[in-house]
N, C-alpha and C. Protein backbone atom coordinates (compact mmCIF):
# COMPACT_ATOMS: atom_id res chain seq x y z
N UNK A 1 -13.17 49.88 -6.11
CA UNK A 1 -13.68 48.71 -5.42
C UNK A 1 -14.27 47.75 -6.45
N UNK A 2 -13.96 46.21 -5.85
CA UNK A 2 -14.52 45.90 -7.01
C UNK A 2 -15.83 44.92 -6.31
N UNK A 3 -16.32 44.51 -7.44
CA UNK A 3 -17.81 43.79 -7.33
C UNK A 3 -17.58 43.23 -6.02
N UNK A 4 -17.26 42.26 -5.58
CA UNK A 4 -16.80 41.31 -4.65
C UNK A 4 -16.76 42.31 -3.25
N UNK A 5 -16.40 43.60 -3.24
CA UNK A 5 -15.95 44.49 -2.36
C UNK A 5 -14.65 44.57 -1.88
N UNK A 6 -13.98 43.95 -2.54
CA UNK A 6 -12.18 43.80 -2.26
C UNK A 6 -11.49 45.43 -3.01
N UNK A 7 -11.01 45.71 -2.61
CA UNK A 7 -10.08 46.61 -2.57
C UNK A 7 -8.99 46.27 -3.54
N UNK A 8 -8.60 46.34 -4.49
CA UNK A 8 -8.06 46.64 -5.45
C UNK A 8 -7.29 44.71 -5.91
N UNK A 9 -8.43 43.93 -5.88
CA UNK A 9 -8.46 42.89 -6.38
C UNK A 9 -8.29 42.77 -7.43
N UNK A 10 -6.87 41.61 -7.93
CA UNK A 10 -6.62 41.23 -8.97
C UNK A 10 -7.70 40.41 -9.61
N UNK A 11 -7.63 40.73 -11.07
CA UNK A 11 -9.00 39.33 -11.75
C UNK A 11 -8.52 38.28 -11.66
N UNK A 12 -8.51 36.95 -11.70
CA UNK A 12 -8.32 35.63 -11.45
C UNK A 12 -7.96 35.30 -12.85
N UNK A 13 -6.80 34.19 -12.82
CA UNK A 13 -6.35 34.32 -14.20
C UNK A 13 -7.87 32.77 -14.86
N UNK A 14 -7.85 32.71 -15.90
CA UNK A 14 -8.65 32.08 -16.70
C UNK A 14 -8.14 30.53 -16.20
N UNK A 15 -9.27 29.52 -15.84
CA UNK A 15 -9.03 28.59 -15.86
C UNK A 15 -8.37 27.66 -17.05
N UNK A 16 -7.45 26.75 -16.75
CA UNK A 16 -7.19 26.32 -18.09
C UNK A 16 -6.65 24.79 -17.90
N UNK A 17 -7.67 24.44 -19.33
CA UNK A 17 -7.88 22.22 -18.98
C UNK A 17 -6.29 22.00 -19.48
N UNK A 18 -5.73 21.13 -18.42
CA UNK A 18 -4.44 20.46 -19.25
C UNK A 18 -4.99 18.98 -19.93
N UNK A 19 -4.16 18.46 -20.57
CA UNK A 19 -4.25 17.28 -21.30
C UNK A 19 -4.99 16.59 -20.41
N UNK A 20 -4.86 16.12 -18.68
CA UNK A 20 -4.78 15.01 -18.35
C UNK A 20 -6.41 15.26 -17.75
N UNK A 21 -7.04 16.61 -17.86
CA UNK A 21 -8.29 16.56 -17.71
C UNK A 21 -8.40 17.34 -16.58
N UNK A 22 -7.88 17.78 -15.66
CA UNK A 22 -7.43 18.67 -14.58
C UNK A 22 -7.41 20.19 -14.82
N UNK A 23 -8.53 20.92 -13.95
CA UNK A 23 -7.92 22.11 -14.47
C UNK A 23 -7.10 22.83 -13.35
N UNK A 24 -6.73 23.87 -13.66
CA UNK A 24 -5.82 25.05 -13.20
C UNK A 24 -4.79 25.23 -13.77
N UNK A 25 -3.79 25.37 -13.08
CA UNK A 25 -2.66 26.01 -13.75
C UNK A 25 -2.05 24.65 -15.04
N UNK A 26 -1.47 25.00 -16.55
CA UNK A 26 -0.70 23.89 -17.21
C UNK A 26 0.45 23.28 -16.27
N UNK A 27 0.54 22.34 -16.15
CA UNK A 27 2.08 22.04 -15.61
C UNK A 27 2.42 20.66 -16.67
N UNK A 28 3.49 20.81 -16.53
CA UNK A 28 4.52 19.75 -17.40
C UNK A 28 4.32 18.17 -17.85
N UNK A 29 3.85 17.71 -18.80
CA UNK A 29 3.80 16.60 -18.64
C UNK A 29 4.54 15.67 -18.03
N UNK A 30 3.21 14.87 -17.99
CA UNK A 30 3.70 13.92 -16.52
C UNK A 30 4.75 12.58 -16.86
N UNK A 31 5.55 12.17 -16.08
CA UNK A 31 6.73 10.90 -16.56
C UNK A 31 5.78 9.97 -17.05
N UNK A 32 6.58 9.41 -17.84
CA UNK A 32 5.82 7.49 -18.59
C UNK A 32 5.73 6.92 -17.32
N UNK A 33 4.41 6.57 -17.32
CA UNK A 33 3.76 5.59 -16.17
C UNK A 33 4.15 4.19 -17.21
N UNK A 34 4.32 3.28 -16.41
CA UNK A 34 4.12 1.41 -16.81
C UNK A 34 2.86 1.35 -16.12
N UNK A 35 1.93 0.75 -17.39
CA UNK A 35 0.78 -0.55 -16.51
C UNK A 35 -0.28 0.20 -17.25
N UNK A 36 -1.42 -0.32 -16.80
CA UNK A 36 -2.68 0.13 -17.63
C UNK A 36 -3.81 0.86 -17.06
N UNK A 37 -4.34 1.46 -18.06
CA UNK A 37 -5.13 2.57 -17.53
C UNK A 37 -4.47 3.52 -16.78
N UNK A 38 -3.34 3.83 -16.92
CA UNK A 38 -3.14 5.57 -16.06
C UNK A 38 -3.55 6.72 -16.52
N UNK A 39 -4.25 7.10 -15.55
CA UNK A 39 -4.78 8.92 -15.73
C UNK A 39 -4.16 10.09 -14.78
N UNK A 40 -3.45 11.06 -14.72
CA UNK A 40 -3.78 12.01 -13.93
C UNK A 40 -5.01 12.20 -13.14
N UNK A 41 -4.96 11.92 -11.56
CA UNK A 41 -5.66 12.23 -10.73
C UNK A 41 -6.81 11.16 -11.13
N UNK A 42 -7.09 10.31 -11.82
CA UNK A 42 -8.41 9.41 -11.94
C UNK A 42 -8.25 7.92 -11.27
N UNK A 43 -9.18 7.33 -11.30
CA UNK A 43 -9.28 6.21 -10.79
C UNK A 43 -8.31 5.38 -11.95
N UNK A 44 -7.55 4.04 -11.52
CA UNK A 44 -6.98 3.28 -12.58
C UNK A 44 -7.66 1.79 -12.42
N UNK A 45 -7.93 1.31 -13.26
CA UNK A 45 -8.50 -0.15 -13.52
C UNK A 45 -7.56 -1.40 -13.27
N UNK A 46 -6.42 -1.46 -12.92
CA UNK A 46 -5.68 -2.22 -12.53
C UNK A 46 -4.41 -1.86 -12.38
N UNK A 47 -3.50 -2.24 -12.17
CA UNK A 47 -2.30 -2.24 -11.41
C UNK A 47 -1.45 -1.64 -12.16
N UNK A 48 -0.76 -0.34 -11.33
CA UNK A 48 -0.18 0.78 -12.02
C UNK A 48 1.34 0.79 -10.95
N UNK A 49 2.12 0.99 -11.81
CA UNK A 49 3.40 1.41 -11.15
C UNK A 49 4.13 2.60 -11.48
N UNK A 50 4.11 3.72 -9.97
CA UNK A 50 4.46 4.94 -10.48
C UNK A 50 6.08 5.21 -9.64
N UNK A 51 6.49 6.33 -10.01
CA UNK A 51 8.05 6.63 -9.32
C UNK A 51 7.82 7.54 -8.55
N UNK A 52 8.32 7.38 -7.48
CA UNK A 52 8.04 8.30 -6.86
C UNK A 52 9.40 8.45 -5.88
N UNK A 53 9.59 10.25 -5.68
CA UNK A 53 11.12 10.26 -4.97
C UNK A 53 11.92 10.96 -6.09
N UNK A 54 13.17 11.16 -5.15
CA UNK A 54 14.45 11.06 -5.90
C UNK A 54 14.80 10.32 -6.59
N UNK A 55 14.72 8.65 -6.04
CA UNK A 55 15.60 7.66 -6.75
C UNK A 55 14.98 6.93 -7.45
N UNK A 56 13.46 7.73 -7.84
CA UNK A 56 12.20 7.09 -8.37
C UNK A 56 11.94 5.38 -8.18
N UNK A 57 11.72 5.23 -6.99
CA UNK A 57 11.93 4.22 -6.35
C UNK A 57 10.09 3.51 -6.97
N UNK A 58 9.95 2.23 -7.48
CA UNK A 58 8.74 1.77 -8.46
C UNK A 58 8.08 1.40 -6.91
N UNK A 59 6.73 1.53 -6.54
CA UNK A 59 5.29 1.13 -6.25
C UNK A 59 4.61 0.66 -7.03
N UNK A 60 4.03 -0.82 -6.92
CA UNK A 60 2.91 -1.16 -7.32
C UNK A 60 2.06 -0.86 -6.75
N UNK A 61 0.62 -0.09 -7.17
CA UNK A 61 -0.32 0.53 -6.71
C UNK A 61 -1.50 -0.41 -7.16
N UNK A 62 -2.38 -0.86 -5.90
CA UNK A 62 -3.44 -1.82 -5.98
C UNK A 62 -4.96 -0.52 -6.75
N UNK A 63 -5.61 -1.75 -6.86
CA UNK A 63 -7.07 -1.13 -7.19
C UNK A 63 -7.79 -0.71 -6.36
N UNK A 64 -8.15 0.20 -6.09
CA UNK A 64 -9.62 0.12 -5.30
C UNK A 64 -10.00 -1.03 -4.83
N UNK A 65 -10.87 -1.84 -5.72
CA UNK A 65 -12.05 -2.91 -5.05
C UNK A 65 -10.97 -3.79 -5.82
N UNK A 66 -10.45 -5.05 -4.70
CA UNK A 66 -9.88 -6.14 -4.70
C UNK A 66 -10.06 -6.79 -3.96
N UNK A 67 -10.41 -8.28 -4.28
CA UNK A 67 -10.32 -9.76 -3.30
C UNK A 67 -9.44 -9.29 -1.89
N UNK A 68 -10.15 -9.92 -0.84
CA UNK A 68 -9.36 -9.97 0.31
C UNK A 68 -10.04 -11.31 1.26
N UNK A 69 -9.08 -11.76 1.78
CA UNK A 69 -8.91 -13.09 2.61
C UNK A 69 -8.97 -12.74 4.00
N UNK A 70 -9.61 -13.89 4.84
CA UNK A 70 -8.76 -13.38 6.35
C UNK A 70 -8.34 -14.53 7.08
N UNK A 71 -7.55 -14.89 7.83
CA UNK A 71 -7.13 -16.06 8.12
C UNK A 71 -6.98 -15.44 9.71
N UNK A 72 -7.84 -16.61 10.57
CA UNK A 72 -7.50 -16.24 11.96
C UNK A 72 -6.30 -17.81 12.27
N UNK A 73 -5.31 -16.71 13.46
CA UNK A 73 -4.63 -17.97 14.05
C UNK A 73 -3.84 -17.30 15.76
N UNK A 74 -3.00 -18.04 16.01
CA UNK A 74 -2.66 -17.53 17.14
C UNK A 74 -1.26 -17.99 17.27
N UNK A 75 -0.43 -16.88 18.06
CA UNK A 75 0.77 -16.34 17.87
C UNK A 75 1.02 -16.76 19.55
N UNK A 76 1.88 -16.79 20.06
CA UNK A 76 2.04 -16.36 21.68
C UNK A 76 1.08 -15.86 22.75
N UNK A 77 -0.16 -17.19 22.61
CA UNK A 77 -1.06 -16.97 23.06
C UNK A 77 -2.58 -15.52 22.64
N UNK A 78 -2.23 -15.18 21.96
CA UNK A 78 -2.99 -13.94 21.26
C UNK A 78 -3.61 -14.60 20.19
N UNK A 79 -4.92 -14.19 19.93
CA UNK A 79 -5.57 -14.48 18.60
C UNK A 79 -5.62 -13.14 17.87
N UNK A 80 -5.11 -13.69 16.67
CA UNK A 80 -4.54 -12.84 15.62
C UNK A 80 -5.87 -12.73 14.29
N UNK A 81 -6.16 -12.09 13.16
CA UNK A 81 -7.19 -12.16 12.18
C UNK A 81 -5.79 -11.17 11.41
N UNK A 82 -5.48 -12.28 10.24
CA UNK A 82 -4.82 -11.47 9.22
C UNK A 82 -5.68 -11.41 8.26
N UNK A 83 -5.65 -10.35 7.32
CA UNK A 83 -6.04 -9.79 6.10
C UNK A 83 -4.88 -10.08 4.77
N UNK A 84 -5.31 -10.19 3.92
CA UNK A 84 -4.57 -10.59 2.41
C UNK A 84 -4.97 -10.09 1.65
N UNK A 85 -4.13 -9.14 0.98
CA UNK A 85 -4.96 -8.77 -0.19
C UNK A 85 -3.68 -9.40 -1.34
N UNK A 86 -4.42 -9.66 -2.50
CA UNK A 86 -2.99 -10.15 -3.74
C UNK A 86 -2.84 -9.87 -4.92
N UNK A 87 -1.55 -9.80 -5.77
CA UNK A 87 -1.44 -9.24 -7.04
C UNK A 87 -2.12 -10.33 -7.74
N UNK A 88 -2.33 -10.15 -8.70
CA UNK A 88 -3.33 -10.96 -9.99
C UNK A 88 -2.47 -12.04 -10.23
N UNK A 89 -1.30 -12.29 -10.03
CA UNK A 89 -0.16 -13.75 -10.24
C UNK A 89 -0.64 -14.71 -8.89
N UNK A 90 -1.24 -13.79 -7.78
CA UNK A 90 -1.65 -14.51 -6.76
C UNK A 90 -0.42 -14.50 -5.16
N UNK A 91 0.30 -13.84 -5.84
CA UNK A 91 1.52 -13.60 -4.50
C UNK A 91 1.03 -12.35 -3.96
N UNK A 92 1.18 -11.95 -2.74
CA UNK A 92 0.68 -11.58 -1.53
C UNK A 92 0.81 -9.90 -2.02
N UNK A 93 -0.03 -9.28 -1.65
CA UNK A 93 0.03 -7.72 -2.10
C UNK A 93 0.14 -6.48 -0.91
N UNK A 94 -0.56 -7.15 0.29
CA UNK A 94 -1.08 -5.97 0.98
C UNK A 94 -1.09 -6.79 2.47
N UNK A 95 -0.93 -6.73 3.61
CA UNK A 95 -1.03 -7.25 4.76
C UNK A 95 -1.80 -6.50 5.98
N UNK A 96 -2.56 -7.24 6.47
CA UNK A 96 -3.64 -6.19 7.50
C UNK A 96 -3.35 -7.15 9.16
N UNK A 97 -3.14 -7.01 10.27
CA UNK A 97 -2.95 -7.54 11.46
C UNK A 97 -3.90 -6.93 12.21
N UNK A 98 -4.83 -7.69 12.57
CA UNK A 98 -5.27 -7.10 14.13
C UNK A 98 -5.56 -8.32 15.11
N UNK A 99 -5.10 -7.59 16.47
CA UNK A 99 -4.71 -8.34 17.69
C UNK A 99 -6.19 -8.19 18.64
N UNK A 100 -6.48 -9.63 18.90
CA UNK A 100 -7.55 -9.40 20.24
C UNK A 100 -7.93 -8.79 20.94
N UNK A 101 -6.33 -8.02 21.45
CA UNK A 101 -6.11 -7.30 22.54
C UNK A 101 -6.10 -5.90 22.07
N UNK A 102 -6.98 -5.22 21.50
CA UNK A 102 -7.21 -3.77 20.95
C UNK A 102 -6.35 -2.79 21.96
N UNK A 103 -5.99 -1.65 21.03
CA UNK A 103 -5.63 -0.47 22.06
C UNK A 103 -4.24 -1.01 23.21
N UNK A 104 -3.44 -2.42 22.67
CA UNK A 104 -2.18 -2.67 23.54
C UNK A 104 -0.94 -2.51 22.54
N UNK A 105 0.13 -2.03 23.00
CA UNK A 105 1.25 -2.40 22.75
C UNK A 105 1.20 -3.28 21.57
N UNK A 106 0.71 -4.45 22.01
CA UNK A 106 0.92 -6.02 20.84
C UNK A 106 0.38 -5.56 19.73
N UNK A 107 -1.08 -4.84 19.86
CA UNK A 107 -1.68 -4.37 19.19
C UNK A 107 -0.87 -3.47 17.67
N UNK A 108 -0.87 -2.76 18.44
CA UNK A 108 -0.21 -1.47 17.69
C UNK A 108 1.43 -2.32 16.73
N UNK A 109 1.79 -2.57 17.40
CA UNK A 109 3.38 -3.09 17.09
C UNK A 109 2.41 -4.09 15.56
N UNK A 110 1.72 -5.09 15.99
CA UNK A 110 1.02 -6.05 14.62
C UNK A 110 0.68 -4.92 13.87
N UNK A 111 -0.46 -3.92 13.96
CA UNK A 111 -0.19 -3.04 12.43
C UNK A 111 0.87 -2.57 11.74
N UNK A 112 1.72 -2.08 12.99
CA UNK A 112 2.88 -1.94 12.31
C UNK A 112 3.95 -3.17 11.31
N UNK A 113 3.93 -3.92 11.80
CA UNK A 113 4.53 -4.82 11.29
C UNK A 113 3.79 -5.12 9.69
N UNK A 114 2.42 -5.00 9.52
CA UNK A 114 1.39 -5.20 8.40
C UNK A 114 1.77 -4.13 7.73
N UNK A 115 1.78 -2.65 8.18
CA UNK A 115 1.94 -1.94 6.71
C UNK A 115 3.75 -1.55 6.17
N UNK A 116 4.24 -2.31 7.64
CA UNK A 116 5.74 -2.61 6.93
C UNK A 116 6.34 -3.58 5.41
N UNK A 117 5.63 -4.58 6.25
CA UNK A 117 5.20 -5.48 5.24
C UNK A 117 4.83 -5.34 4.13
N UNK A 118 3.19 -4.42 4.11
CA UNK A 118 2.33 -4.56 2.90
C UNK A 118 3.77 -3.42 1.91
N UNK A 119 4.35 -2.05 2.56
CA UNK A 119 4.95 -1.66 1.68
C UNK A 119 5.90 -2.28 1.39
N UNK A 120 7.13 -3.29 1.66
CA UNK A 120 7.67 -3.89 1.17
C UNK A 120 7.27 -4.91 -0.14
N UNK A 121 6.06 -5.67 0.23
CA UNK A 121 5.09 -6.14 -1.08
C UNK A 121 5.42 -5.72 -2.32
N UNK A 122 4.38 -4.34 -2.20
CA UNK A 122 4.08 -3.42 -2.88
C UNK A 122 5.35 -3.20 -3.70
N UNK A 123 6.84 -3.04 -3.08
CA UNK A 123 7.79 -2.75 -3.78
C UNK A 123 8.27 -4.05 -4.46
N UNK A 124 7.84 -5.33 -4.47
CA UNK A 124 8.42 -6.20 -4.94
C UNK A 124 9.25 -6.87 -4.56
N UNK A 125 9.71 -6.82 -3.20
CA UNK A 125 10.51 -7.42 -2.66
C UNK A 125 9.62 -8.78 -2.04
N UNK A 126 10.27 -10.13 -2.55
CA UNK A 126 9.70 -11.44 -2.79
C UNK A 126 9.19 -11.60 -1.27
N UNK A 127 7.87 -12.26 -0.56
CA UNK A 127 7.53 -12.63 0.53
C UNK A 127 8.31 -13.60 1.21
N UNK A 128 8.79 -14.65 0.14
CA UNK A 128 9.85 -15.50 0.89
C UNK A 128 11.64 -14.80 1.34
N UNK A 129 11.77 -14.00 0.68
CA UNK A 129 13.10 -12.99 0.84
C UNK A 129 12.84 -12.57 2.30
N UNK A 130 11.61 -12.20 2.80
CA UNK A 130 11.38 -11.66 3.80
C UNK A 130 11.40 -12.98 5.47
N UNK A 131 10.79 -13.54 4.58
CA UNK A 131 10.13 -14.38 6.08
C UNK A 131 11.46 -15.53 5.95
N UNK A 132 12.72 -15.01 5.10
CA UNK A 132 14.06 -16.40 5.35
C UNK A 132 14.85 -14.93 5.99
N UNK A 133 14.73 -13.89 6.51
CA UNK A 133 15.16 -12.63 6.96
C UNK A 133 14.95 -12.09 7.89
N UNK A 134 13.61 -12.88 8.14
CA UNK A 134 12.96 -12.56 9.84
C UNK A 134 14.05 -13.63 11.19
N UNK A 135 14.20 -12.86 12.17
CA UNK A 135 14.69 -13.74 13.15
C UNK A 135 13.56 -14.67 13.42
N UNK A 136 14.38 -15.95 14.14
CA UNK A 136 13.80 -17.53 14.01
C UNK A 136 14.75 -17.98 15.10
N UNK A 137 13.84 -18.48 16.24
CA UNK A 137 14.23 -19.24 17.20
C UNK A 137 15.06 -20.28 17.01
N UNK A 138 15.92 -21.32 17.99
CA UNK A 138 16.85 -22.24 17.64
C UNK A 138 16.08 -23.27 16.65
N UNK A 139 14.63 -23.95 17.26
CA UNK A 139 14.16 -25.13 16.63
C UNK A 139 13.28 -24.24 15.09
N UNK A 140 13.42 -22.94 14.93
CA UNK A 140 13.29 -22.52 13.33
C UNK A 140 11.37 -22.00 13.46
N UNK A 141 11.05 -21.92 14.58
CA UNK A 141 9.87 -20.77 14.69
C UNK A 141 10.22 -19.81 14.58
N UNK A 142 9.14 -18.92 14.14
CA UNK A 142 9.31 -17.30 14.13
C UNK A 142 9.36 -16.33 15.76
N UNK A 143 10.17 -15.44 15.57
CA UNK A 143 10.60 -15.45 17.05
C UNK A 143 9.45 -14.03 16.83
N UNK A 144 9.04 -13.44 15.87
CA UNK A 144 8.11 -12.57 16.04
C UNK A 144 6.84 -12.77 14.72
N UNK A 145 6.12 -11.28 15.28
CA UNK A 145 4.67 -11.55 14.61
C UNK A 145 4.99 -11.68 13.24
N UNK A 146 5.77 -11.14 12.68
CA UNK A 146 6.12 -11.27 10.94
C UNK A 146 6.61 -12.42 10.32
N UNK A 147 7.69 -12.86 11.35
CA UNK A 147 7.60 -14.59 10.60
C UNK A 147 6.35 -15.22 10.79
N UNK A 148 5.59 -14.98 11.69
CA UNK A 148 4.44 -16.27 12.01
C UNK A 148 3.36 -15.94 10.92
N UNK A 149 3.56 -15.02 10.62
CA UNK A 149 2.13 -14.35 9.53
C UNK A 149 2.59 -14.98 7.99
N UNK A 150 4.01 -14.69 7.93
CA UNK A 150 5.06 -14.67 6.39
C UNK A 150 4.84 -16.46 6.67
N UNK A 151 4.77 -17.22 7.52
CA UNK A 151 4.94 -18.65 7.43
C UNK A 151 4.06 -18.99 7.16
N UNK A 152 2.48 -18.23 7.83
CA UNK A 152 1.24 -18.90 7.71
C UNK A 152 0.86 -18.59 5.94
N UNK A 153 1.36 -17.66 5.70
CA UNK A 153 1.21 -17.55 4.14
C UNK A 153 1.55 -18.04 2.99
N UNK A 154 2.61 -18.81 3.23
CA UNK A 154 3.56 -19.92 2.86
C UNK A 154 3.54 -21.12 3.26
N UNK A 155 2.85 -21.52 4.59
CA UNK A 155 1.70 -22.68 4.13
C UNK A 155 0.32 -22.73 3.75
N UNK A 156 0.04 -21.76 3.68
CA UNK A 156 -1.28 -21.83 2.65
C UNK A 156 -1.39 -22.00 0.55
N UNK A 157 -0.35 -21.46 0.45
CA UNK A 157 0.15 -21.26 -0.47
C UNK A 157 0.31 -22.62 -1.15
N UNK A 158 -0.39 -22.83 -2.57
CA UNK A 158 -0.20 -24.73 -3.21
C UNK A 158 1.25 -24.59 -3.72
């Protein structure tokens, strides 16, 4: 028996620090990150792009504590409060939607549409690529919540 009272308990193998400051088991160094400040498992100081996947498909990964905007407006009778967050060039990074009407349908569908969005961002795919891609009524309004948000951002924009 051992100390613990376990019954024929193995000893625990020795903890052990890898490079990146982490302990437990060694595992393999990690792929070339692009961008600055990358650590294993630590906080990064600005904008890091990692692979992730099979087809190591690139994410730009925001900071922690970043500028954010909010712009209220109204869509099809609904008052809308978008959120902005942006890359350091100043083009759009991150998208946040919430609807008046909490806990509806409209509701739910606008977040969705925001973290569709924000991950498309994130991947680099241009904001205007998007909102000339969104369906658009005959006279060239947005026939949904994503053009009206992608437009209002693009007239704010000098």
């Amino acid at each position: 028996m051992s100390q613990h009272g376990f019954i024929n308990s193995a000893p625990s193998a020795p903890q052990v620090r890898s490079k990146c400051g982490k302990r437990g088991k060694p595992h393999p160094p990690h792929p070339p990150y692009r961008g600055v400040g990358v650590r294993c498992g630590g906080r990064v100081g600005k904008f890091e792009v990692r692979k992730y996947g099979r087809n190591g498909v690139n994410r730009t990964h925001l900071p922690n504590r970043r500028p954010h905007e909010s712009i209220a407006f109204q869509f099809r009778g609904l008052a809308y409060i978008a959120g902005v967050g942006r890359f350091a060039d100043g083009s759009p990074a991150e998208i946040f939607l919430d609807c008046s009407k909490a806990s509806t349908p409209v509701a739910n569908d606008a977040r969705d549409v925001a973290v569709s969005l924000s991950i498309a961002l994130q991947h680099k795919v241009p904001a205007d690529a998007i909102r000339s891609a969104v369906t658009r009524e005959a006279d060239g309004r947005p026939s949904g919540i994503a053009g009206a948000v992608l437009d209002l951002l693009a007239e704010e924009r000098p």
